[in-house]
C-alpha atoms as a PDB file:
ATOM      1  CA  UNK A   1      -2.790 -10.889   3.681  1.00  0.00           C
ATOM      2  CA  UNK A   2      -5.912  -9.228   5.056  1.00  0.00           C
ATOM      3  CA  UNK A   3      -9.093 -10.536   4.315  1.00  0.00           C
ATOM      4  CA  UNK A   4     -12.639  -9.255   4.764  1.00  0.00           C
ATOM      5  CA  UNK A   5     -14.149  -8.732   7.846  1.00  0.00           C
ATOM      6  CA  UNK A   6     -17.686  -9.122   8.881  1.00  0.00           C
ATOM      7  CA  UNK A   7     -18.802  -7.294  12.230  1.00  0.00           C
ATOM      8  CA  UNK A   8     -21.596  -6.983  14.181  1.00  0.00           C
ATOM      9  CA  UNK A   9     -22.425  -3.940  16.314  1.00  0.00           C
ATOM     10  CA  UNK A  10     -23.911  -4.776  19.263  1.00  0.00           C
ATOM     11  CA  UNK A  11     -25.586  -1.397  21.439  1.00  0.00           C
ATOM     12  CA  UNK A  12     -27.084  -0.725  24.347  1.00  0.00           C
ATOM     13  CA  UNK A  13     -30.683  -0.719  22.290  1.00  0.00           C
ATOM     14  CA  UNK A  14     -30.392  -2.703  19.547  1.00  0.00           C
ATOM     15  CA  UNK A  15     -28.241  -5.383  17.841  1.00  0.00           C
ATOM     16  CA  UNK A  16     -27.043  -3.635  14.399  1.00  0.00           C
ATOM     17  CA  UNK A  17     -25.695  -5.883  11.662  1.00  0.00           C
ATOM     18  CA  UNK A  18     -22.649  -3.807  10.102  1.00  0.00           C
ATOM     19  CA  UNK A  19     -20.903  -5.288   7.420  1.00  0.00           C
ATOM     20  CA  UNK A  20     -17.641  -4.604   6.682  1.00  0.00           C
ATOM     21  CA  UNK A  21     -17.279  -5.733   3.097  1.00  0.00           C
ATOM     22  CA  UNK A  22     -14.007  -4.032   1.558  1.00  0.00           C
ATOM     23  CA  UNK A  23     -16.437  -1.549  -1.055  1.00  0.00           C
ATOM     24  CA  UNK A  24     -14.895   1.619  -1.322  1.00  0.00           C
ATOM     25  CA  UNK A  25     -13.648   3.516   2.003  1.00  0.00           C
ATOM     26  CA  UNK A  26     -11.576   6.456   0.729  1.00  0.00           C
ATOM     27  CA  UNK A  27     -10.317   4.842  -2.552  1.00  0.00           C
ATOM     28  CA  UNK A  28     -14.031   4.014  -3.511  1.00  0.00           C
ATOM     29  CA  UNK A  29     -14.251   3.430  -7.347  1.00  0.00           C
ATOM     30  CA  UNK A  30     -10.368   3.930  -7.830  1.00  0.00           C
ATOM     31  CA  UNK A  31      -8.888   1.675 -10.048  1.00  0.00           C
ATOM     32  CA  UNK A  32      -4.992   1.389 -10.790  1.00  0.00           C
ATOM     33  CA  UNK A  33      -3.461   2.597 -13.425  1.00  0.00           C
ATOM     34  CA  UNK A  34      -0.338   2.791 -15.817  1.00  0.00           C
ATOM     35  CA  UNK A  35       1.544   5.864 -15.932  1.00  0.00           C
ATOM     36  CA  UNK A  36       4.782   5.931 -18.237  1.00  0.00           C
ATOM     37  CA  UNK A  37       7.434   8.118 -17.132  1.00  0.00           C
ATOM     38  CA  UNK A  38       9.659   8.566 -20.011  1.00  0.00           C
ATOM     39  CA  UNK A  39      13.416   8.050 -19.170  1.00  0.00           C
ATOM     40  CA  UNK A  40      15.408   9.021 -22.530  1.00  0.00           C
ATOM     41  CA  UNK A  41      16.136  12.802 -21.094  1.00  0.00           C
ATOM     42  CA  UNK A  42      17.497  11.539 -18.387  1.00  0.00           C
ATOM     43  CA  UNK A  43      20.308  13.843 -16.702  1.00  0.00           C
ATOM     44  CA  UNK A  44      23.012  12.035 -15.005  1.00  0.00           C
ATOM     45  CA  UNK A  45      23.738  13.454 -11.527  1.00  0.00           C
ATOM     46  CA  UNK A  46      25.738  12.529  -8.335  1.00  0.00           C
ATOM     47  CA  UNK A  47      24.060   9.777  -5.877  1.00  0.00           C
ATOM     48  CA  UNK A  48      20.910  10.956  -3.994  1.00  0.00           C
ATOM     49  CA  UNK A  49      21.317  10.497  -0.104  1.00  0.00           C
ATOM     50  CA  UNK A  50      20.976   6.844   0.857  1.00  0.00           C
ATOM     51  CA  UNK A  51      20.638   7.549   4.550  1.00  0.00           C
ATOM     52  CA  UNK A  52      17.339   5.072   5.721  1.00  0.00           C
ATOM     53  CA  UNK A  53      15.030   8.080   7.540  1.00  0.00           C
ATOM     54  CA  UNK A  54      12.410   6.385  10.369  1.00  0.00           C
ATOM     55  CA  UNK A  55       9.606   9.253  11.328  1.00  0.00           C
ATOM     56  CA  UNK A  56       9.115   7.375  14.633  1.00  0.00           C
ATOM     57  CA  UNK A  57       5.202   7.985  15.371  1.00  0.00           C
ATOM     58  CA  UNK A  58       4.650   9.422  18.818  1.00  0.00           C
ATOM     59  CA  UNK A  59       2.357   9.495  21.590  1.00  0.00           C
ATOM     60  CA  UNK A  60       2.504  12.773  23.128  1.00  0.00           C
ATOM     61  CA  UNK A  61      -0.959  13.089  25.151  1.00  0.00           C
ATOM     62  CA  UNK A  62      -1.130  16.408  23.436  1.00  0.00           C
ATOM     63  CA  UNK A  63      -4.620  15.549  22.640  1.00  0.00           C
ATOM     64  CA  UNK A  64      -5.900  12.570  24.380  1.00  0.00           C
ATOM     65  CA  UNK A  65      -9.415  10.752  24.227  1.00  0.00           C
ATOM     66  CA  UNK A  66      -9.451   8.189  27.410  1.00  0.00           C
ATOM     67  CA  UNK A  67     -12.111   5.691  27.237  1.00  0.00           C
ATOM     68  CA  UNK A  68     -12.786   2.672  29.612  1.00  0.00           C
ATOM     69  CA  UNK A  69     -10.429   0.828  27.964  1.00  0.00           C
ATOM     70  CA  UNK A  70      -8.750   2.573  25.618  1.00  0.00           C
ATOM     71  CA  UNK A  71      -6.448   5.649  24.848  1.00  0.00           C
ATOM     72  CA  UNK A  72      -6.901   7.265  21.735  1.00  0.00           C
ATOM     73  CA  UNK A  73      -3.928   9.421  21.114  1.00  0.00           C
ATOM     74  CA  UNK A  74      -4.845  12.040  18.842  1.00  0.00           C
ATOM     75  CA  UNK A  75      -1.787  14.328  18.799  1.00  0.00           C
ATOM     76  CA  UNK A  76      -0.310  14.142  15.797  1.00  0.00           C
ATOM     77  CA  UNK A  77      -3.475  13.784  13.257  1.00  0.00           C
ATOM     78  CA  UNK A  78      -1.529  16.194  11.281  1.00  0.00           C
ATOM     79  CA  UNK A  79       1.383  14.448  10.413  1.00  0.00           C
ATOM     80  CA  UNK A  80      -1.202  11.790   9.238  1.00  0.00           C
ATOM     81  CA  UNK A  81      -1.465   9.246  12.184  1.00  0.00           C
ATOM     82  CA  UNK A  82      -3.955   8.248  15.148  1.00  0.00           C
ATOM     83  CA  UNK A  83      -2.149   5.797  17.982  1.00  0.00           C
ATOM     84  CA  UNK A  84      -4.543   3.508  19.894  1.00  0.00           C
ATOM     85  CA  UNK A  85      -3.780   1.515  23.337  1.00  0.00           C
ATOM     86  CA  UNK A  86      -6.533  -0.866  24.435  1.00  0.00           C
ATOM     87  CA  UNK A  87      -5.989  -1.648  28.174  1.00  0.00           C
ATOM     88  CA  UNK A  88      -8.513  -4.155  28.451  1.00  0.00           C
ATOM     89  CA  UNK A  89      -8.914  -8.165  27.150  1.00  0.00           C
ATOM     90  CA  UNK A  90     -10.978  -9.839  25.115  1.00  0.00           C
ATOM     91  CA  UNK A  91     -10.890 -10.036  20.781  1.00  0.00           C
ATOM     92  CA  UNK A  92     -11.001  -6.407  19.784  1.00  0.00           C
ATOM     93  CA  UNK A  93     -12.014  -4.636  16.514  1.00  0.00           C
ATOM     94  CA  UNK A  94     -11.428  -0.982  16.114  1.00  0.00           C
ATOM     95  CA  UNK A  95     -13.389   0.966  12.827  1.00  0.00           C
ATOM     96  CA  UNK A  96     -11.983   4.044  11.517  1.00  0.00           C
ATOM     97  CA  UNK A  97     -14.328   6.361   9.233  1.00  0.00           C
ATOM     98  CA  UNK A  98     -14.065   8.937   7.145  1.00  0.00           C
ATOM     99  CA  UNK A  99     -16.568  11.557   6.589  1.00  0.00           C
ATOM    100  CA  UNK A 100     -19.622   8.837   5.364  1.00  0.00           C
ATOM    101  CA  UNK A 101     -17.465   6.773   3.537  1.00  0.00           C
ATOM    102  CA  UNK A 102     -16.944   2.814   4.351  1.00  0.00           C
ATOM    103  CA  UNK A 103     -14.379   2.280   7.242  1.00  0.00           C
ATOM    104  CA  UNK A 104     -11.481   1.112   7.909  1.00  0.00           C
ATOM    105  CA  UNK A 105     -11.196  -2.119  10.067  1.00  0.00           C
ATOM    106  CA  UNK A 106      -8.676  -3.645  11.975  1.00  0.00           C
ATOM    107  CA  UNK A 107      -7.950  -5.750  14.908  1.00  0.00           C
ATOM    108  CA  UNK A 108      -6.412  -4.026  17.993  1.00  0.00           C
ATOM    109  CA  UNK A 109      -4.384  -6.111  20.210  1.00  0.00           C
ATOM    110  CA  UNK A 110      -4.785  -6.172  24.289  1.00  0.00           C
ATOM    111  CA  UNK A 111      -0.956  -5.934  25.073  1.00  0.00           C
ATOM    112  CA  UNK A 112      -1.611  -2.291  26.249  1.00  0.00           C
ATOM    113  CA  UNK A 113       1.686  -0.716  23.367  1.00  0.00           C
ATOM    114  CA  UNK A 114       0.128   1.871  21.551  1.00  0.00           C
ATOM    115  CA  UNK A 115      -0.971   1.317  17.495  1.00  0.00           C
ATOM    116  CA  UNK A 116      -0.319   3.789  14.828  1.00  0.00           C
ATOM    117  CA  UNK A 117      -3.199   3.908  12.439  1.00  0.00           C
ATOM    118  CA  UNK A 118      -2.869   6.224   9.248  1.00  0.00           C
ATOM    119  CA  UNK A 119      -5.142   8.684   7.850  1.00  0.00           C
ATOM    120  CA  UNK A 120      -4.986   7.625   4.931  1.00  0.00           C
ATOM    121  CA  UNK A 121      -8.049   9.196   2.974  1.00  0.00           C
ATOM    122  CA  UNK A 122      -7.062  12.926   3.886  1.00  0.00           C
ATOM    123  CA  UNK A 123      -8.602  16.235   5.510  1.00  0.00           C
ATOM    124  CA  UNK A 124     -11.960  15.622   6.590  1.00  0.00           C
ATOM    125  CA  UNK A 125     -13.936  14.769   9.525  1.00  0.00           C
ATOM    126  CA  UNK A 126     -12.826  10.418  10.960  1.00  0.00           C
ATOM    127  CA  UNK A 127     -15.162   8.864  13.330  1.00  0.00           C
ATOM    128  CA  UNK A 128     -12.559   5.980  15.662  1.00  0.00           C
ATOM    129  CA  UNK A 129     -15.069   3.549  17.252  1.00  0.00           C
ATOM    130  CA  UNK A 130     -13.841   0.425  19.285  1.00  0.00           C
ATOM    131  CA  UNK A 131     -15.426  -2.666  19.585  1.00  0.00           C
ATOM    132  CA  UNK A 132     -15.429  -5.917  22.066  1.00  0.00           C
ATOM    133  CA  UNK A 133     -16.412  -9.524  20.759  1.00  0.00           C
ATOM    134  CA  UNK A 134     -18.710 -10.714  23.067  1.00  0.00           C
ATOM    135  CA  UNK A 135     -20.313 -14.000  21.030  1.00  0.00           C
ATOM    136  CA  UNK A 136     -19.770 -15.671  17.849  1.00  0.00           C
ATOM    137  CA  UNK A 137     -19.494 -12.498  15.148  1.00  0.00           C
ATOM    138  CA  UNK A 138     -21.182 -10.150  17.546  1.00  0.00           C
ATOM    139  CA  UNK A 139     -19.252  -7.103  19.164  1.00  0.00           C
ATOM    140  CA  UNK A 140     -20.170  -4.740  21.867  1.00  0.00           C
ATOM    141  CA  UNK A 141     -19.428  -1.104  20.683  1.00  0.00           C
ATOM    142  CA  UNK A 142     -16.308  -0.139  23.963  1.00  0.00           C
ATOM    143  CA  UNK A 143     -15.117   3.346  23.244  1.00  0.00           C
ATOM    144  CA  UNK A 144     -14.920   6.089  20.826  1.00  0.00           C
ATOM    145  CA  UNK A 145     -13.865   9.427  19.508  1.00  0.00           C
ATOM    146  CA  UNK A 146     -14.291  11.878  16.377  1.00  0.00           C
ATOM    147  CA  UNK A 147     -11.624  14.086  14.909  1.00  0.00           C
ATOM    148  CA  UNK A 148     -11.075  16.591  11.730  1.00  0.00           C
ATOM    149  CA  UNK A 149      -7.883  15.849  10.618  1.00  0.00           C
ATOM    150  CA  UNK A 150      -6.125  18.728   8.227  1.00  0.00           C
ATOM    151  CA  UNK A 151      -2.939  17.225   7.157  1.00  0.00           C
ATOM    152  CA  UNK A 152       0.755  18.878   6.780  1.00  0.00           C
ATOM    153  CA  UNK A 153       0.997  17.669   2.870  1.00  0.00           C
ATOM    154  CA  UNK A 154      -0.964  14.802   1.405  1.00  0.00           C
ATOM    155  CA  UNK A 155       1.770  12.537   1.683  1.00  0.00           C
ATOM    156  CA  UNK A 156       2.618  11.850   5.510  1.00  0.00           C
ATOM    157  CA  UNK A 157       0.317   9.311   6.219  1.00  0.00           C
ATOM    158  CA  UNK A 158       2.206   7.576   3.708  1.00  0.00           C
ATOM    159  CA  UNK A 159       5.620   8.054   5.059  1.00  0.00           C
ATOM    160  CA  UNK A 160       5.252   7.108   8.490  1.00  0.00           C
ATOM    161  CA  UNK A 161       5.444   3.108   9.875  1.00  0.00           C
ATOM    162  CA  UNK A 162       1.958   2.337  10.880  1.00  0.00           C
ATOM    163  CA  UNK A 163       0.334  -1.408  11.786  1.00  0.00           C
ATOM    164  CA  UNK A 164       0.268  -2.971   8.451  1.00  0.00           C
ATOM    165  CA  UNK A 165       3.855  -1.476   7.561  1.00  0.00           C
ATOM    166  CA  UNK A 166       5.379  -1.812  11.101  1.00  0.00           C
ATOM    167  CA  UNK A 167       9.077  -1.127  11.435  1.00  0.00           C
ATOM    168  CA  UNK A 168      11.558   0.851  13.554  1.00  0.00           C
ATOM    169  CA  UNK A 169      14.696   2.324  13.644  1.00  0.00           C
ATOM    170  CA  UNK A 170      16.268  -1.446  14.608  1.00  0.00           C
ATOM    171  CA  UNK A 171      13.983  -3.050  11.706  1.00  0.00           C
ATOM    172  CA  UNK A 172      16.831  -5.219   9.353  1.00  0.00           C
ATOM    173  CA  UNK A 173      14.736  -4.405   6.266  1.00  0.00           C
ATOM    174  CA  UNK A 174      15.196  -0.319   7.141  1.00  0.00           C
ATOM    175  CA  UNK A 175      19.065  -0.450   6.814  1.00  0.00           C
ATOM    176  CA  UNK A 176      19.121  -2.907   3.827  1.00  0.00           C
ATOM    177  CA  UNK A 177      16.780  -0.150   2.466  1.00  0.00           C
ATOM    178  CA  UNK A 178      20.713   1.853   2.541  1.00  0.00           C
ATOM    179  CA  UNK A 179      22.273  -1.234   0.934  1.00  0.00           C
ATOM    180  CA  UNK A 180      19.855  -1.169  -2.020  1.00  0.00           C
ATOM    181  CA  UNK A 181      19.365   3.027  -3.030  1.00  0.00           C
ATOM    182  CA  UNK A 182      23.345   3.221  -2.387  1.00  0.00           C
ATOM    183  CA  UNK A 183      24.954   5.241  -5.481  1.00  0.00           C
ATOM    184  CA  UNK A 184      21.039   5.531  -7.290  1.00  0.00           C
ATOM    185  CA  UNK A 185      21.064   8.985  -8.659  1.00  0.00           C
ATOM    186  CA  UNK A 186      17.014   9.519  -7.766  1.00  0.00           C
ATOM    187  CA  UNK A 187      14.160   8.234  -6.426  1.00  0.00           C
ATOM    188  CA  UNK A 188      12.501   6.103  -9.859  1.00  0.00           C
ATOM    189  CA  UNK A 189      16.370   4.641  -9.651  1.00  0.00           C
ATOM    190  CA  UNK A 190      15.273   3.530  -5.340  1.00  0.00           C
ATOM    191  CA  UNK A 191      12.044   2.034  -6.344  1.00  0.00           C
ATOM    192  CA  UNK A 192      13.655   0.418  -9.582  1.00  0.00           C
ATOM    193  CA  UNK A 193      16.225  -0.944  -7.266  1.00  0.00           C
ATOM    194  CA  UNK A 194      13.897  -2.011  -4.305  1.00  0.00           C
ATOM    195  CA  UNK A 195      11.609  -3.349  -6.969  1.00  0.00           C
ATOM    196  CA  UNK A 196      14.089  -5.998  -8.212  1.00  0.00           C
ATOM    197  CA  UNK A 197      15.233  -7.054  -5.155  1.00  0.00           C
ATOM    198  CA  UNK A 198      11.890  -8.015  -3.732  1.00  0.00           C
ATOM    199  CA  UNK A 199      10.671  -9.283  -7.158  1.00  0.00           C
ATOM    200  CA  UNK A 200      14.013 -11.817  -7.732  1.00  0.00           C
ATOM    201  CA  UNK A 201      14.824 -12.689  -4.059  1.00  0.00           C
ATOM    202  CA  UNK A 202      11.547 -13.549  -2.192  1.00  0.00           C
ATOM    203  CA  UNK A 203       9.516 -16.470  -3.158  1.00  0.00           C
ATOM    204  CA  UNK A 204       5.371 -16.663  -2.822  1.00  0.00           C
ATOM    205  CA  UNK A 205       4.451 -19.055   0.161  1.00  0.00           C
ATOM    206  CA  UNK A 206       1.607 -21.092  -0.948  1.00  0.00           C
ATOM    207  CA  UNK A 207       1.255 -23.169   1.890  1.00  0.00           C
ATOM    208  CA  UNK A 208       1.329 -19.379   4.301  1.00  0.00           C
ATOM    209  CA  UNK A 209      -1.356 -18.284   1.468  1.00  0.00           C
ATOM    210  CA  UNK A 210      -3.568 -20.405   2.046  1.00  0.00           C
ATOM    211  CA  UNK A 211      -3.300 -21.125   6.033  1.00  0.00           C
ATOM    212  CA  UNK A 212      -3.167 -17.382   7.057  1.00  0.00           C
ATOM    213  CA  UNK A 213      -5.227 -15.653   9.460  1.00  0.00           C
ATOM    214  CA  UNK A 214      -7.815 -12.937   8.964  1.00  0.00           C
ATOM    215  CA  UNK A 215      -5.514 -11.095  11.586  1.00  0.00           C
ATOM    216  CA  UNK A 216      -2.190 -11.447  10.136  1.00  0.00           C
ATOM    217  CA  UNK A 217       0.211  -8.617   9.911  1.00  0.00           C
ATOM    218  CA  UNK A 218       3.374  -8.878   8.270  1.00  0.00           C
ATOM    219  CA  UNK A 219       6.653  -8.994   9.713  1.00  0.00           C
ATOM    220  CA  UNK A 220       9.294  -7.323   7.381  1.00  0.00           C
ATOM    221  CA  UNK A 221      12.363  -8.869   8.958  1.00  0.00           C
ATOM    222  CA  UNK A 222      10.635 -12.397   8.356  1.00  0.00           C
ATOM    223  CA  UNK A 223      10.434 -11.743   5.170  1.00  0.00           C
ATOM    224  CA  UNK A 224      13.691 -10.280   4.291  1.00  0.00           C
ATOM    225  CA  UNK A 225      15.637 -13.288   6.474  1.00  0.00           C
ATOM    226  CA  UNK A 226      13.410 -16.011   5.087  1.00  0.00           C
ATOM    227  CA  UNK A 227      12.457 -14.577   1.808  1.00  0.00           C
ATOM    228  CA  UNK A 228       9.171 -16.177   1.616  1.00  0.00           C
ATOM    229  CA  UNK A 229       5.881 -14.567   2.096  1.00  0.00           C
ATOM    230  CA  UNK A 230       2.544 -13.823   0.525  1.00  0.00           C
ATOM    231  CA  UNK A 231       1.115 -10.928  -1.267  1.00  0.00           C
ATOM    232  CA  UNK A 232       0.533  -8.877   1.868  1.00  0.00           C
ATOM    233  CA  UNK A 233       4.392  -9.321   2.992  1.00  0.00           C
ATOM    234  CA  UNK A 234       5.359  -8.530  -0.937  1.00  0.00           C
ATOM    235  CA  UNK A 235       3.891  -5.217  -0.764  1.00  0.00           C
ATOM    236  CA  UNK A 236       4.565  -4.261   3.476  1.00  0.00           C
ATOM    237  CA  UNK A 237       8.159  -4.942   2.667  1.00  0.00           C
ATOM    238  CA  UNK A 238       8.805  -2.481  -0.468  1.00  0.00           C
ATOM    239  CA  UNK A 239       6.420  -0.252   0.940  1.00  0.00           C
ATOM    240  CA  UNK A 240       8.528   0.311   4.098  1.00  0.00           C
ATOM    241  CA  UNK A 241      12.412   0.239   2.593  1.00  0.00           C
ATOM    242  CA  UNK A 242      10.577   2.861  -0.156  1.00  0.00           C
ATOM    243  CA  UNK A 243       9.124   4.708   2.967  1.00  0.00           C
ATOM    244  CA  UNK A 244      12.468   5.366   5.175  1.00  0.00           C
ATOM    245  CA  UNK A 245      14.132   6.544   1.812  1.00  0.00           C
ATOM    246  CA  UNK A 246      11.268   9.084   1.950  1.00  0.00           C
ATOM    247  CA  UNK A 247       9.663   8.047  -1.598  1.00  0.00           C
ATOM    248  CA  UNK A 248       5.973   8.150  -0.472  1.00  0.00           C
ATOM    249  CA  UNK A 249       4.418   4.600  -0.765  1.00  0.00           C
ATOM    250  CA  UNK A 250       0.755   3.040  -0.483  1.00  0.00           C
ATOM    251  CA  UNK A 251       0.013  -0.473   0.593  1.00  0.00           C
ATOM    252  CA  UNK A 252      -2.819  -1.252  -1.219  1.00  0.00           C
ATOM    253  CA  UNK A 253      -5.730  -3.572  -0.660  1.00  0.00           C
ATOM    254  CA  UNK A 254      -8.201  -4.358  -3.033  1.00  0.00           C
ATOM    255  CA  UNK A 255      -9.007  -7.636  -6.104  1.00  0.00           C
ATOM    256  CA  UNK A 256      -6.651  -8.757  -8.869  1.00  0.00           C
ATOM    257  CA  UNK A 257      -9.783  -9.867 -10.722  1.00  0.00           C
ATOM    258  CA  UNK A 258     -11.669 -12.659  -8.318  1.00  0.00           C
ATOM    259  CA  UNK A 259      -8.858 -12.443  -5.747  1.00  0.00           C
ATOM    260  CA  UNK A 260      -8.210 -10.267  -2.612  1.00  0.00           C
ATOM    261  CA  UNK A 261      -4.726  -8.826  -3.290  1.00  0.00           C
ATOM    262  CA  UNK A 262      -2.210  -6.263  -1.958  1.00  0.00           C
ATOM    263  CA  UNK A 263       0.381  -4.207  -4.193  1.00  0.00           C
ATOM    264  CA  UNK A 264       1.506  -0.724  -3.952  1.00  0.00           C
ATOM    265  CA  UNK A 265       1.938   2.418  -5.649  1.00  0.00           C
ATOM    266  CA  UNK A 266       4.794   4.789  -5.224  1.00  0.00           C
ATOM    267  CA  UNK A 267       5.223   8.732  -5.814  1.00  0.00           C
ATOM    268  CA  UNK A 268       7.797  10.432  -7.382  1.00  0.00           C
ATOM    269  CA  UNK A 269       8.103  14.172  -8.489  1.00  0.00           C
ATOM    270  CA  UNK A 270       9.376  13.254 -11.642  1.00  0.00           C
ATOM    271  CA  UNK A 271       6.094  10.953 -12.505  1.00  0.00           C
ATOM    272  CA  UNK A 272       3.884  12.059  -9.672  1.00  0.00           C
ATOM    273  CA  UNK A 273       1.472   8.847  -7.978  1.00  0.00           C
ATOM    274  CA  UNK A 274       1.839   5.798 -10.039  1.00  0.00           C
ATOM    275  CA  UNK A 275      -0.652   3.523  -9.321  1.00  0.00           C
ATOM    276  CA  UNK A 276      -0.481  -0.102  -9.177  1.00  0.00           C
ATOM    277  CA  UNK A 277       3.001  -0.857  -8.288  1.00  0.00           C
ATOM    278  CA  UNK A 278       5.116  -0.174 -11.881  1.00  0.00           C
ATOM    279  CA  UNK A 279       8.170  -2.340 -13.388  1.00  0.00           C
ATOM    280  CA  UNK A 280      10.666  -0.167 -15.769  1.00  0.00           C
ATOM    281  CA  UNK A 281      11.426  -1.681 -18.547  1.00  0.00           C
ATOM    282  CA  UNK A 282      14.255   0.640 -19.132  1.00  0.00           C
ATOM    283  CA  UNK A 283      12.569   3.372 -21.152  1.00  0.00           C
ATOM    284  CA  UNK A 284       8.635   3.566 -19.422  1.00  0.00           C
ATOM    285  CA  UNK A 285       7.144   2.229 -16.330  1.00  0.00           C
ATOM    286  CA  UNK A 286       4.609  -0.287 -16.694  1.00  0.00           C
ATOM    287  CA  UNK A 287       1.620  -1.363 -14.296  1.00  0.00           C
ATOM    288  CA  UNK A 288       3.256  -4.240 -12.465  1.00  0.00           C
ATOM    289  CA  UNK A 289       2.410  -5.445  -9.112  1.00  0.00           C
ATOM    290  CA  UNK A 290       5.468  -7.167  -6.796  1.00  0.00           C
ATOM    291  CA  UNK A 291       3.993 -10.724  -6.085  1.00  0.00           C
ATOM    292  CA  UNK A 292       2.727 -11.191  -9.697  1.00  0.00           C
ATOM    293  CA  UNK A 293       6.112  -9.820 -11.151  1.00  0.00           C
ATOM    294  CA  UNK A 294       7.779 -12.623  -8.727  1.00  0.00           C
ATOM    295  CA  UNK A 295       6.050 -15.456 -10.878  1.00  0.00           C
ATOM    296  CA  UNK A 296       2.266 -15.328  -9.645  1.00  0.00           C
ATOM    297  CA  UNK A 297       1.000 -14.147 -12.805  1.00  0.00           C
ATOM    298  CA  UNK A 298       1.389 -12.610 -15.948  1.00  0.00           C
ATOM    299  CA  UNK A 299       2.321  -9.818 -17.461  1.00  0.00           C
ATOM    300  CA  UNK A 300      -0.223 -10.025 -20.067  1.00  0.00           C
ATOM    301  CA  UNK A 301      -3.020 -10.633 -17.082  1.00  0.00           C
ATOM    302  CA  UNK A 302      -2.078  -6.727 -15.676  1.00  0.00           C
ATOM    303  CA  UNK A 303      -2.001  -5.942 -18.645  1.00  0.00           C
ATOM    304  CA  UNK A 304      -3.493  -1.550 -18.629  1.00  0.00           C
ATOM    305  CA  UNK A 305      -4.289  -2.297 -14.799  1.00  0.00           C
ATOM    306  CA  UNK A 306      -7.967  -3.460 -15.731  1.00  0.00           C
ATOM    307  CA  UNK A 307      -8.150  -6.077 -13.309  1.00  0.00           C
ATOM    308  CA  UNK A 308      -6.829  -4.688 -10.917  1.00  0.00           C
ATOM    309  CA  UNK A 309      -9.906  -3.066  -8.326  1.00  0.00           C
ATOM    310  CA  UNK A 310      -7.750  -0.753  -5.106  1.00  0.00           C
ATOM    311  CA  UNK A 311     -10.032  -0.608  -2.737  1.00  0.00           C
ATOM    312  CA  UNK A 312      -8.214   0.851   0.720  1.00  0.00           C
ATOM    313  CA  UNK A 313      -4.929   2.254   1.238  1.00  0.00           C
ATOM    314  CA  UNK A 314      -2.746   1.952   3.733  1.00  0.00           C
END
């Protein structure tokens, strides 16, 4: 999974120390929580469409911001997505900000194939700033832009494949995302279903957990074939099979008490956002997050969602 990043911005006049320290950005103060969705009025109805549904991010140059290394593809900001190229070399860090709040940081790689980067805090005015290592922790500020985004519906930036949940129309894990919702009669029945499969058939990788990267991004097909991964694979891998059967789903980011975590939440019309990824216990849903469900923790540790502290969404 991610961890935190510390950056320095380096400009033309001054050296600025900027640390990124994952406080807040849009989800600042935001803490999960249970929500209980009761099931005993259930009505019985025929099977919901389990056709997989990829909204394939695109590039279209409608709006474009070239820099002197970059392209900053602004054309669909609306649909709840900004795609990035960098054209140049060197270790590159790219900071996305809304209105004054804390940004977003991730690493953007030099192989010149666009990244999709959701806006995932809203309407509002995002600042897109990239940045080029040039010693130690120091980086050179490269390129920038600034947009106002005014999205569609508050939940596109949460259907679409972006970096951290990367998949495509050929991605394994999008058509088992058919074998699993096949004959549910709604969407709580797709995450209940989705839920359990990640929860019984992948096991935690303790050795990955504690070797990984500060750059690591998960690979959903890894996952699925292997069925081993760590909390950050837990969480892309629901998130995306919920995605393409067009049940709205956050990756989260934030700390499971002293640790740096990821789990999701899901939305369904029938219970709205439920926070803090939710097992059903056949009557309510209950705060429960994927990885600790799998045997990482306890139930009684989740407990009302307490200890849990969501930081950034993704």
């Amino acid at each position: 999974m991610k961890r935190r990043l510390n950056i320095v911005r380096l400009t033309f006049v001054a050296v600025l120390v900027l640390a990124i320290v994952c406080t807040g950005g849009c989800a600042k103060g935001k803490k999960a929580v249970v929500t209980k969705a009761n099931r005993a009025d259930r009505v019985e109805g025929p099977p919901r469409d389990a056709r997989p549904v990829v909204l394939v991010p695109r590039a279209d140059g409608t709006r474009l911001f070239e820099g002197t290394a970059s392209l900053i593809d602004a054309s669909h900001l609306d649909d709840g997505y900004v795609m990035v190229k960098y054209t140049g070399d060197g270790r590159i860090k790219m900071q996305l900000t809304h209105n004054d709040q804390e940004p977003y940081t991730y690493d953007l790689p030099t192989t010149g194939v666009f990244q999709t980067f959701p806006l995932t805090c809203g309407d509002g005015h995002y600042t897109l700033n990239i940045y080029r290592n040039i010693s130690g922790d120091q980086y050179a500020f490269v390129d920038g832009a600034s947009f106002d985004v005014r999205l569609k519906n508050e939940f596109t930036p949460f259907l679409h494949p972006s970096q951290y949940v990367d998949y495509t129309e050929e991605t394994a894990a999008v058509a088992y995302s058919e074998v699993l919702a096949e004959g549910a009669v709604d969407d709580l029945d797709v995450v209940k279903r989705i839920y359990d499969y990640v929860v019984n058939n992948i096991e935690y990788d303790t050795d990955k957990a504690e070797n990984v990267s500060s750059s690591y991004l998960p690979d959903l097909d890894d996952t699925l074939n292997t069925k081993r991964g760590i909390c950050f694979d837990y969480a892309a891998l629901m998130t995306a099979m919920l995605r393409v059967q067009r049940i709205p789903a956050r990756l989260v980011i934030g700390y499971a008490g002293k640790d740096y975590h990821a789990w999701i939440s899901v939305y369904t019309e029938e219970t709205g956002w439920i926070d803090g990824i939710i097992h059903f216990d056949g009557k309510n849903w209950v705060l429960m997050d994927p990885t600790f469900a799998a045997g990482q923790g306890m139930a009684d540790y989740i407990g009302d969602g307490s200890n849990y502290n969501a930081l950034f969404y993704y």
